[in-house]
Protein backbone atom coordinates (compact mmCIF):
# COMPACT_ATOMS: atom_id res chain seq x y z
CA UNK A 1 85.26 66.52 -33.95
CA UNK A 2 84.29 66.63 -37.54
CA UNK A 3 85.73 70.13 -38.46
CA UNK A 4 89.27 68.22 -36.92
CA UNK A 5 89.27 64.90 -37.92
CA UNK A 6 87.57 65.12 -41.67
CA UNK A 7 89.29 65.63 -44.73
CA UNK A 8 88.81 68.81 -46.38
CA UNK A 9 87.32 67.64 -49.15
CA UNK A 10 84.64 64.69 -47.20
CA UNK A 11 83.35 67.89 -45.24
CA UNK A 12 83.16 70.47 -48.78
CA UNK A 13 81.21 67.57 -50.35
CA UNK A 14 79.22 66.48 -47.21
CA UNK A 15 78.23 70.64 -47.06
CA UNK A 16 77.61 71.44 -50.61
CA UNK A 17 75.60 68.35 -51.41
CA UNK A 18 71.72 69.36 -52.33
CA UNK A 19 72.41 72.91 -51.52
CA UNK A 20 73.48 75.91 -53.02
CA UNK A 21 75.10 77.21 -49.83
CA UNK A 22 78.42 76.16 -50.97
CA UNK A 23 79.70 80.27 -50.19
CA UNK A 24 79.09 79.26 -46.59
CA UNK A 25 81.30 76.84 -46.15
CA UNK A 26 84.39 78.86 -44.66
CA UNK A 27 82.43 79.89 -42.12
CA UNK A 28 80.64 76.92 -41.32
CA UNK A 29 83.83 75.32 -41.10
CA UNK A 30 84.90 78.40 -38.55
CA UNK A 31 81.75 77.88 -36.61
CA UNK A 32 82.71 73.68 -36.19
CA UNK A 33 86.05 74.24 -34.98
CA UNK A 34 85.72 77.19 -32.80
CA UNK A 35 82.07 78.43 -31.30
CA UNK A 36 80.21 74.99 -31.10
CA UNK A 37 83.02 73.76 -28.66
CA UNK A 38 82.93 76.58 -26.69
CA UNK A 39 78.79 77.12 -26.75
CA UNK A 40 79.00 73.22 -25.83
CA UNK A 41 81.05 73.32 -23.05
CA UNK A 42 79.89 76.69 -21.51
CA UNK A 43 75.96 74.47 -21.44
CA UNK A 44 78.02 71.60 -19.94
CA UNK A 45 79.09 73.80 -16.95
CA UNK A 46 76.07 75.91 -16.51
CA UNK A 47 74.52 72.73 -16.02
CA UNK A 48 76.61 70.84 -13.35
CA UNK A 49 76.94 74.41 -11.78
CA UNK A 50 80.14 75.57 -12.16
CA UNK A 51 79.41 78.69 -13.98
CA UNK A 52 75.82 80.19 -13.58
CA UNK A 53 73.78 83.01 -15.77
CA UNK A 54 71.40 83.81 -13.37
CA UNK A 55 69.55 82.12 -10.86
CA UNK A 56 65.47 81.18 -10.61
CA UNK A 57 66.02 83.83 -7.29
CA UNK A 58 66.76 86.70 -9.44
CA UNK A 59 63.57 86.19 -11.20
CA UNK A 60 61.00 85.58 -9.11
CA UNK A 61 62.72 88.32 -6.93
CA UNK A 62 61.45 90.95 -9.97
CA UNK A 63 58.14 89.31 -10.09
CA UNK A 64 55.42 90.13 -7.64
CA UNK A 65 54.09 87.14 -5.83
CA UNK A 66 50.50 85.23 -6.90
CA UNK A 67 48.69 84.53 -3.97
CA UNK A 68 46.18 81.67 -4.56
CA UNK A 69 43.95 79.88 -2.30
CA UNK A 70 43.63 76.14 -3.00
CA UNK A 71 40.04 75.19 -1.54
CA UNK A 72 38.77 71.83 -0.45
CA UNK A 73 36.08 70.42 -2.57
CA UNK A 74 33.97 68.90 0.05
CA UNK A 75 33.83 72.13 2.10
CA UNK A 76 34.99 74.81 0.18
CA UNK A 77 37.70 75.88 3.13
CA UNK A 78 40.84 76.67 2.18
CA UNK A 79 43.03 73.80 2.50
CA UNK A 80 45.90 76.50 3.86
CA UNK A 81 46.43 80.17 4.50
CA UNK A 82 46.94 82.43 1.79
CA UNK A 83 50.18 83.94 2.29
């Protein structure tokens, strides 16, 4: 919203104040308008599941399963079966 909406010279001066970054500013600019939208809005619909990168399946189907036995402490049984 702020790469649209703000004057040129509000965002130069909001930028190049305390820094000496001011050769960045094109590009900063660039990366306002055009990337963060897009990096925002691909998060938004990874995250209501529209689009997906990968799923927690894919992993764990790589990874070679942990069996661990969870005793009682009274007894020192196994509260269930190892699978």
């Amino acid at each position: 919203f702020a790469a649209w909406r703000l004057g040129d010279a509000a965002r130069r001066e909001a930028f190049t104040t305390g820094t000496r970054l001011g050769k960045l500013y094109w590009g900063w600019v660039q990366l306002l308008r055009y990337i963060v939208p897009i990096a925002v809005l691909i998060v938004f619909l990874n995250a209501i599941g529209i689009i997906e990168f990968g799923s927690a399946e894919d992993e764990t189907a790589e990874t070679p399963e942990l069996i661990e036995e969870v005793h009682d402490e009274g007894n020192g049984e196994p509260l269930r079966e190892p699978n």
